[in-house]
PDB file of N, CA and C in Angstrom:
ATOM      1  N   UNK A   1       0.825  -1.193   0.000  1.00  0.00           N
ATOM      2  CA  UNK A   1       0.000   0.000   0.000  1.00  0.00           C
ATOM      3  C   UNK A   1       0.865   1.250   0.000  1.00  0.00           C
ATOM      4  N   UNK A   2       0.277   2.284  -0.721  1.00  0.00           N
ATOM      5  CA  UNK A   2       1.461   3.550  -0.615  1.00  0.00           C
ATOM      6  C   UNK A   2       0.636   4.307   0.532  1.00  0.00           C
ATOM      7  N   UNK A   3       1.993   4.730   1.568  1.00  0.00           N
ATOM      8  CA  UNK A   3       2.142   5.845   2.179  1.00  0.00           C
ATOM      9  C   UNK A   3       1.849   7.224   2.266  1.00  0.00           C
ATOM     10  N   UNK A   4       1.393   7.629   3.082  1.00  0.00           N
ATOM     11  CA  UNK A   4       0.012   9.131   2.787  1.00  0.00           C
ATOM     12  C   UNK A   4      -0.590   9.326   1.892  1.00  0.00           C
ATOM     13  N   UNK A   5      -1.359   8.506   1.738  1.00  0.00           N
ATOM     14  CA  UNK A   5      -2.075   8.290   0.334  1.00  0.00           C
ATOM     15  C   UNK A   5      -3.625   9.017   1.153  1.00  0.00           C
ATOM     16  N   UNK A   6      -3.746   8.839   2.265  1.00  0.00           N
ATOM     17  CA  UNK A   6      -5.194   9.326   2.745  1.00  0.00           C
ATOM     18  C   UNK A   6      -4.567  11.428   3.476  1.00  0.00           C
ATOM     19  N   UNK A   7      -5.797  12.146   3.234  1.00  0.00           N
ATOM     20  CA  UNK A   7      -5.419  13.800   3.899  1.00  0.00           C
ATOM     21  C   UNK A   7      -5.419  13.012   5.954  1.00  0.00           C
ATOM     22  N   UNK A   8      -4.552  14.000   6.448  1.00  0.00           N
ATOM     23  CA  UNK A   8      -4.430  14.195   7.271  1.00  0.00           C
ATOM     24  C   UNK A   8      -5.955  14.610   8.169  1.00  0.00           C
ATOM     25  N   UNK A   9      -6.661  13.458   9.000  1.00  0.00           N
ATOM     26  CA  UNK A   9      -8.201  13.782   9.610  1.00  0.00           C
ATOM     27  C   UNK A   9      -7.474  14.455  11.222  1.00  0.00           C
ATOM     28  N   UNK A  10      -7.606  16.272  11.369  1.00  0.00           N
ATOM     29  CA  UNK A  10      -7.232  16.445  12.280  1.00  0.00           C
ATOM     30  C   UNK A  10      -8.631  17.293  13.204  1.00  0.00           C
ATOM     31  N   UNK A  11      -8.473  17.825  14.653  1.00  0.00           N
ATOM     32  CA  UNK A  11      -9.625  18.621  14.813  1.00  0.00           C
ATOM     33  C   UNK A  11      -9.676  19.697  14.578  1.00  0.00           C
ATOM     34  N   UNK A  12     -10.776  20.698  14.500  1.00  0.00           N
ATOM     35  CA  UNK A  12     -10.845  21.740  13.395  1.00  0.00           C
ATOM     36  C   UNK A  12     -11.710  22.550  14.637  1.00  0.00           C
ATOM     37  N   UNK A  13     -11.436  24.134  14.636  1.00  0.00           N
ATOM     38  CA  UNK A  13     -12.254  24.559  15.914  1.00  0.00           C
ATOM     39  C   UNK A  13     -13.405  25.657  14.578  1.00  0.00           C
ATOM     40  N   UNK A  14     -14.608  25.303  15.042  1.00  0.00           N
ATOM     41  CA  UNK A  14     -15.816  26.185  13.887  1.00  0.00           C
ATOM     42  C   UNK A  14     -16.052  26.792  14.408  1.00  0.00           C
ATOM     43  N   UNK A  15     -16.436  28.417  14.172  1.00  0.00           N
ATOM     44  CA  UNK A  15     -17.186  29.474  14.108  1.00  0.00           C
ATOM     45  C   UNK A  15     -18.195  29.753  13.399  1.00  0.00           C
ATOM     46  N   UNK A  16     -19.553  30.084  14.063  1.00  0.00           N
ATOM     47  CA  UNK A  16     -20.431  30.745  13.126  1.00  0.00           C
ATOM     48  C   UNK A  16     -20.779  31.641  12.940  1.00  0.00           C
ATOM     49  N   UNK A  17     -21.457  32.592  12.276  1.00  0.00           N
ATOM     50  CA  UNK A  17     -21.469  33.947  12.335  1.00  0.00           C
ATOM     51  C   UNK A  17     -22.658  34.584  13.595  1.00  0.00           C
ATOM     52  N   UNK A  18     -23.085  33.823  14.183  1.00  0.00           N
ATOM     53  CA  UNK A  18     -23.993  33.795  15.245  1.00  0.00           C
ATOM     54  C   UNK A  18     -23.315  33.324  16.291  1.00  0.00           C
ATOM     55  N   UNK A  19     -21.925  33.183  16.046  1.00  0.00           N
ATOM     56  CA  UNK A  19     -21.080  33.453  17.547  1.00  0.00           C
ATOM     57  C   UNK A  19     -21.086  32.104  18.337  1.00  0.00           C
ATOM     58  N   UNK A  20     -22.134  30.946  17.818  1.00  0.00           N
ATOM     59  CA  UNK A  20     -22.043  29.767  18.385  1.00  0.00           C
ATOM     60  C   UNK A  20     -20.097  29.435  17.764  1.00  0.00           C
ATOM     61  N   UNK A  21     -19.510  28.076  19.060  1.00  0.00           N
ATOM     62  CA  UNK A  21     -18.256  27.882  18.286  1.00  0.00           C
ATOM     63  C   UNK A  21     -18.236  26.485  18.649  1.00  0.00           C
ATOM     64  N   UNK A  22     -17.949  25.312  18.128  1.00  0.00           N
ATOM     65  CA  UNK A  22     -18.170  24.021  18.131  1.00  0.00           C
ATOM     66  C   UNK A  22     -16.529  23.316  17.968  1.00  0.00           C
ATOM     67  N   UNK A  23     -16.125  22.281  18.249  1.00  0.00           N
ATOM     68  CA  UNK A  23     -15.346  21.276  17.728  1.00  0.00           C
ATOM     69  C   UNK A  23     -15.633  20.222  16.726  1.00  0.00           C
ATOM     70  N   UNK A  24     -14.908  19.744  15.861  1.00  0.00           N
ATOM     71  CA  UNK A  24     -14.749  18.521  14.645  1.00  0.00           C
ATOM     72  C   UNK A  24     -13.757  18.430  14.140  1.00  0.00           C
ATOM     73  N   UNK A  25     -14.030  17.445  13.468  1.00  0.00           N
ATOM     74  CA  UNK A  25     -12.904  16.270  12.605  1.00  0.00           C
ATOM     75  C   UNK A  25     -12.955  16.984  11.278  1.00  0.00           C
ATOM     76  N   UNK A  26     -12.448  17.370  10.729  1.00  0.00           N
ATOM     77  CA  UNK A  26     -12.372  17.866   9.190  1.00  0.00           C
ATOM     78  C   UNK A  26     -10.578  17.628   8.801  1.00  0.00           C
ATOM     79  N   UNK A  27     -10.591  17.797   7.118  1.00  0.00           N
ATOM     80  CA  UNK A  27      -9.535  16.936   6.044  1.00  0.00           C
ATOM     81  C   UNK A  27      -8.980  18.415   5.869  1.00  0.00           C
ATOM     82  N   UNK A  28      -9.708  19.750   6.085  1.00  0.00           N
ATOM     83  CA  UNK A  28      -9.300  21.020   5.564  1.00  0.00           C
ATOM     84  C   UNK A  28      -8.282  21.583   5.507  1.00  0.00           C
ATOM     85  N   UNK A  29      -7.266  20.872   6.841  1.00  0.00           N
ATOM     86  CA  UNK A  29      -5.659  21.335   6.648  1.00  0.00           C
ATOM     87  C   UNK A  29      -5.647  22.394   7.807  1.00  0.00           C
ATOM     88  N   UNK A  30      -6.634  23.147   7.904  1.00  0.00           N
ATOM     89  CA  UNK A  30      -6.247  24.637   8.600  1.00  0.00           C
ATOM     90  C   UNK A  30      -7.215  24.357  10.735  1.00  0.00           C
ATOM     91  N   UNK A  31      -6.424  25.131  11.574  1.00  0.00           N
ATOM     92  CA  UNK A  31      -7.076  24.786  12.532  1.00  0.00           C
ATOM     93  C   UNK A  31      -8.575  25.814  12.671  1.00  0.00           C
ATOM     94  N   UNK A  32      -9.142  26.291  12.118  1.00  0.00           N
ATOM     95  CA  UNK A  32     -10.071  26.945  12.382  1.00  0.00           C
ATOM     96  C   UNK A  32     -11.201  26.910  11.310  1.00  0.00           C
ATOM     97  N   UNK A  33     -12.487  27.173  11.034  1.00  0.00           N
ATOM     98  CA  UNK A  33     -13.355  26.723   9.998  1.00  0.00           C
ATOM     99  C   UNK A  33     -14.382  28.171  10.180  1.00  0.00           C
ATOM    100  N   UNK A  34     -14.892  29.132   9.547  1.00  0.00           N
ATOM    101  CA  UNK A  34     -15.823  30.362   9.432  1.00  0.00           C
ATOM    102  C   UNK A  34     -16.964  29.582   8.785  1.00  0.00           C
ATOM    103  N   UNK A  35     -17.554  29.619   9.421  1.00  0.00           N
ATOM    104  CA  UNK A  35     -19.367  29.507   8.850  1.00  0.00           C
ATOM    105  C   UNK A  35     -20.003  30.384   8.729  1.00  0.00           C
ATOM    106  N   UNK A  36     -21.398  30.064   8.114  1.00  0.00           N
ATOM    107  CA  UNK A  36     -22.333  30.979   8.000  1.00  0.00           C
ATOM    108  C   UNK A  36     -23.636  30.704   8.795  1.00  0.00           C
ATOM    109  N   UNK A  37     -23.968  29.643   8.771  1.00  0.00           N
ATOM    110  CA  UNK A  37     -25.163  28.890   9.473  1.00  0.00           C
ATOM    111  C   UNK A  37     -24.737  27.630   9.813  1.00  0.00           C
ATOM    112  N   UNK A  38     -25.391  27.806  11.140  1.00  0.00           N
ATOM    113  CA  UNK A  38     -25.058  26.779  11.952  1.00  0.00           C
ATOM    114  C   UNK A  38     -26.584  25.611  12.447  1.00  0.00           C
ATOM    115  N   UNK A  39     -26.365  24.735  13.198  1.00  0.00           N
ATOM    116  CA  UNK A  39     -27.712  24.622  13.923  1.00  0.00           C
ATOM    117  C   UNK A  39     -28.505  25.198  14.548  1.00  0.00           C
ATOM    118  N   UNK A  40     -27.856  26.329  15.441  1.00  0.00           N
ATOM    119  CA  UNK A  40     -28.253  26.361  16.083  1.00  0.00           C
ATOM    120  C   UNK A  40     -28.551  27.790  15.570  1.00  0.00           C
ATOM    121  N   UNK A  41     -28.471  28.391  14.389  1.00  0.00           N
ATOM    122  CA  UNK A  41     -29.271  29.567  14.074  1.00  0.00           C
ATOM    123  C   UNK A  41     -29.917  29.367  12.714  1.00  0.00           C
ATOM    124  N   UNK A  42     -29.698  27.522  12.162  1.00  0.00           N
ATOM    125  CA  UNK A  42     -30.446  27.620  10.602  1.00  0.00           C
ATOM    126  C   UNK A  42     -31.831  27.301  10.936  1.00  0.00           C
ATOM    127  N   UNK A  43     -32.687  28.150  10.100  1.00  0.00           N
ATOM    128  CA  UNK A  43     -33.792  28.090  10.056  1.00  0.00           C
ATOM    129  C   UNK A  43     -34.681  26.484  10.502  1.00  0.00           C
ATOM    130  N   UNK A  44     -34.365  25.425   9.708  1.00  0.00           N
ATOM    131  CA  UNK A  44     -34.763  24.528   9.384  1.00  0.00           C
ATOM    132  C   UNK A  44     -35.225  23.748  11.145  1.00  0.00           C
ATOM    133  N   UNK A  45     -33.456  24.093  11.880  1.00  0.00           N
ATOM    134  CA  UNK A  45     -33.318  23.692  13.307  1.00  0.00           C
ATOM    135  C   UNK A  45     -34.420  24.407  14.126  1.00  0.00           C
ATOM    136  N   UNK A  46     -34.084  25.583  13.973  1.00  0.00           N
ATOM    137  CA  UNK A  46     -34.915  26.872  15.047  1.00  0.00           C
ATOM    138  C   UNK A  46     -36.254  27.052  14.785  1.00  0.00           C
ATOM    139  N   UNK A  47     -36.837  26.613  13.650  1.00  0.00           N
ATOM    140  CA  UNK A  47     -37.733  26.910  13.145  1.00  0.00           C
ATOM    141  C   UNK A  47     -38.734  28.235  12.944  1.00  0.00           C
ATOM    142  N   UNK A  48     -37.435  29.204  12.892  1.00  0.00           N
ATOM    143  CA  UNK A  48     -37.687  30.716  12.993  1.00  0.00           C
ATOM    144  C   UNK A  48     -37.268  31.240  11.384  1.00  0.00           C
ATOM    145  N   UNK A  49     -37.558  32.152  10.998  1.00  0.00           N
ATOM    146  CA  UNK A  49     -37.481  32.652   9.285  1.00  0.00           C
ATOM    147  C   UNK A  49     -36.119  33.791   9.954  1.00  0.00           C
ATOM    148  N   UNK A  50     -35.141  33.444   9.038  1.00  0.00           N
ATOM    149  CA  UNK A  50     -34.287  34.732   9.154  1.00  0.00           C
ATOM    150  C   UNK A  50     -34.396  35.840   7.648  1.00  0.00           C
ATOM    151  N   UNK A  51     -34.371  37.362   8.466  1.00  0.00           N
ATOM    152  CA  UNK A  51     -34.384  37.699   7.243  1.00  0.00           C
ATOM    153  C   UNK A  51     -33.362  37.854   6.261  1.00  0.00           C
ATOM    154  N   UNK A  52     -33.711  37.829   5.430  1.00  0.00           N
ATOM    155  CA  UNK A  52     -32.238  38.247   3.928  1.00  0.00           C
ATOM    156  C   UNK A  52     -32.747  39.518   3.367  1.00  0.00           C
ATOM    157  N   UNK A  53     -31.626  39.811   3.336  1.00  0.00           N
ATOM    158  CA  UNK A  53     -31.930  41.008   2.139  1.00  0.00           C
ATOM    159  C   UNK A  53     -31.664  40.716   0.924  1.00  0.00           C
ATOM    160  N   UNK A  54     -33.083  40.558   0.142  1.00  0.00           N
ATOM    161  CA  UNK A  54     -33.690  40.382  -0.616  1.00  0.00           C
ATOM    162  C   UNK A  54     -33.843  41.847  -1.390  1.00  0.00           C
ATOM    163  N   UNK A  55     -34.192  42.514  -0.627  1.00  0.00           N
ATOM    164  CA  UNK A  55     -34.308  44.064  -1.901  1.00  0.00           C
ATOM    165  C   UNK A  55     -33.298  44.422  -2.108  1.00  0.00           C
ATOM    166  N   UNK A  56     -31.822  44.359  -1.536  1.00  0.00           N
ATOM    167  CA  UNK A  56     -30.443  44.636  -2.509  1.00  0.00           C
ATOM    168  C   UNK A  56     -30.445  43.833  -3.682  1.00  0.00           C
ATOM    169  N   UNK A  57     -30.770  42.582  -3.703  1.00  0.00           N
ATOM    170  CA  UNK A  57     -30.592  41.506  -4.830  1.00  0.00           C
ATOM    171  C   UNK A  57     -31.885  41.919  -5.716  1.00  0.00           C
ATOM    172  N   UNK A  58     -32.656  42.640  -5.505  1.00  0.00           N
ATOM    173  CA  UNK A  58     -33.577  42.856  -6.454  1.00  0.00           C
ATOM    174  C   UNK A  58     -33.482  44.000  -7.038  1.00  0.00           C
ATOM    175  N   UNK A  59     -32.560  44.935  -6.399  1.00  0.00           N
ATOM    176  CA  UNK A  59     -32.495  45.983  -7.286  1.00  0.00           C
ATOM    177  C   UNK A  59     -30.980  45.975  -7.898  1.00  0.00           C
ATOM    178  N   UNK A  60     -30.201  45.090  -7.391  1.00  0.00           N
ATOM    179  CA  UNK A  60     -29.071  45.244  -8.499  1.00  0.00           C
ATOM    180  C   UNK A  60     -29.742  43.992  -9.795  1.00  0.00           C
ATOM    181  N   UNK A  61     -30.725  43.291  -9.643  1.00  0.00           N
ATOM    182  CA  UNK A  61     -30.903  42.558 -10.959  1.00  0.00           C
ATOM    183  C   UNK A  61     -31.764  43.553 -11.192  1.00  0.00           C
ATOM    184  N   UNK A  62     -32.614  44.411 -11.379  1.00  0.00           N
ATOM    185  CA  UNK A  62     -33.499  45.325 -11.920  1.00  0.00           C
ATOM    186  C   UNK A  62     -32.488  46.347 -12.569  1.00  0.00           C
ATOM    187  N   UNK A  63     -31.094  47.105 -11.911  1.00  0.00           N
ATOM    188  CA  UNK A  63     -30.216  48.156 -12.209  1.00  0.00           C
ATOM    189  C   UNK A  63     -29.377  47.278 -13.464  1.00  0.00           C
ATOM    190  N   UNK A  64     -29.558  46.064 -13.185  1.00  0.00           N
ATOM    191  CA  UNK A  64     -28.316  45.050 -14.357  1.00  0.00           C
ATOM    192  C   UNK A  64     -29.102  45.244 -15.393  1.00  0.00           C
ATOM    193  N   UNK A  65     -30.572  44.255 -15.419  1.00  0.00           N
ATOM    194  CA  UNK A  65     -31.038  44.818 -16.602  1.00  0.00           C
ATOM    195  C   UNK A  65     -31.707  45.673 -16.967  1.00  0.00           C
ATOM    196  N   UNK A  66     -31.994  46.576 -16.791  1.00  0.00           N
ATOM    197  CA  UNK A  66     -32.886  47.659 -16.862  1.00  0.00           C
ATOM    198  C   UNK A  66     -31.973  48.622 -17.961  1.00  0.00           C
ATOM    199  N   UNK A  67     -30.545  48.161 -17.251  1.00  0.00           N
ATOM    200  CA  UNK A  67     -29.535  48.661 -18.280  1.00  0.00           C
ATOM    201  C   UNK A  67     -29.378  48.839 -19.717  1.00  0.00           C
ATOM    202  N   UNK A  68     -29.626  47.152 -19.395  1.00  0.00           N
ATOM    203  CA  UNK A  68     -29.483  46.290 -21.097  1.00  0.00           C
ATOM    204  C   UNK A  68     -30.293  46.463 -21.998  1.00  0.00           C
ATOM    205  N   UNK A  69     -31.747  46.331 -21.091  1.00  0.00           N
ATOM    206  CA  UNK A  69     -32.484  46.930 -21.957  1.00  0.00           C
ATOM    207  C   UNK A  69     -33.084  48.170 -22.575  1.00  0.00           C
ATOM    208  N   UNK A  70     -32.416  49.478 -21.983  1.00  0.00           N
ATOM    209  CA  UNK A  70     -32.342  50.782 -22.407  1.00  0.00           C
ATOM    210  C   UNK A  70     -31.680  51.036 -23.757  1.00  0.00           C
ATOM    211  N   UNK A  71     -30.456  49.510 -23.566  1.00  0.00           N
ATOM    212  CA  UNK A  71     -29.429  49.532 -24.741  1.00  0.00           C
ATOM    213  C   UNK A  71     -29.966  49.085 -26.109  1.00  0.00           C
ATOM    214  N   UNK A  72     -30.843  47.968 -25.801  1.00  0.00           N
ATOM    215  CA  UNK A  72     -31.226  47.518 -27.157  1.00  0.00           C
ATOM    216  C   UNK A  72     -32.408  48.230 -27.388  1.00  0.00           C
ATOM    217  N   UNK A  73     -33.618  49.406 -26.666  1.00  0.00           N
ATOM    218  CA  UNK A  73     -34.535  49.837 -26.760  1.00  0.00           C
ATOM    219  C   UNK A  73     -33.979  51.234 -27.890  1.00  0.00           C
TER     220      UNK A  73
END
């Protein structure tokens, strides 16, 4: 069998952006891991709606094309 043929499984310390911070096993190489959602603030777990901003993303796709189509109008 060849030799380090498998990544290095070391522990990994996680952060989420909700400030929860957990321990695990991860292949990632680095000692620390940044999240975004966790359990204990994803929706699905908490069963609470978080909001997004949703009207930035709707007005840069409205400003994108609204553009384009001024161009071909």
């Amino acid at each position: 069998m060849k030799t380090d043929a498998h990544p290095q499984y070391a522990e990994v310390a996680v952060t989420c952006s909700c400030g929860n911070k957990f321990n695990t096993k991860s292949t990632l190489g680095k000692p620390t891991l940044h999240i975004e959602v966790c359990s204990e603030c994803h929706p699905f777990y908490t069963g609470t709606q978080k909001i997004v901003d949703t009207a930035g993303r709707i007005e840069k796709f409205n400003q994108k094309y609204n553009k384009t189509s001024a161009k071909t109008a």
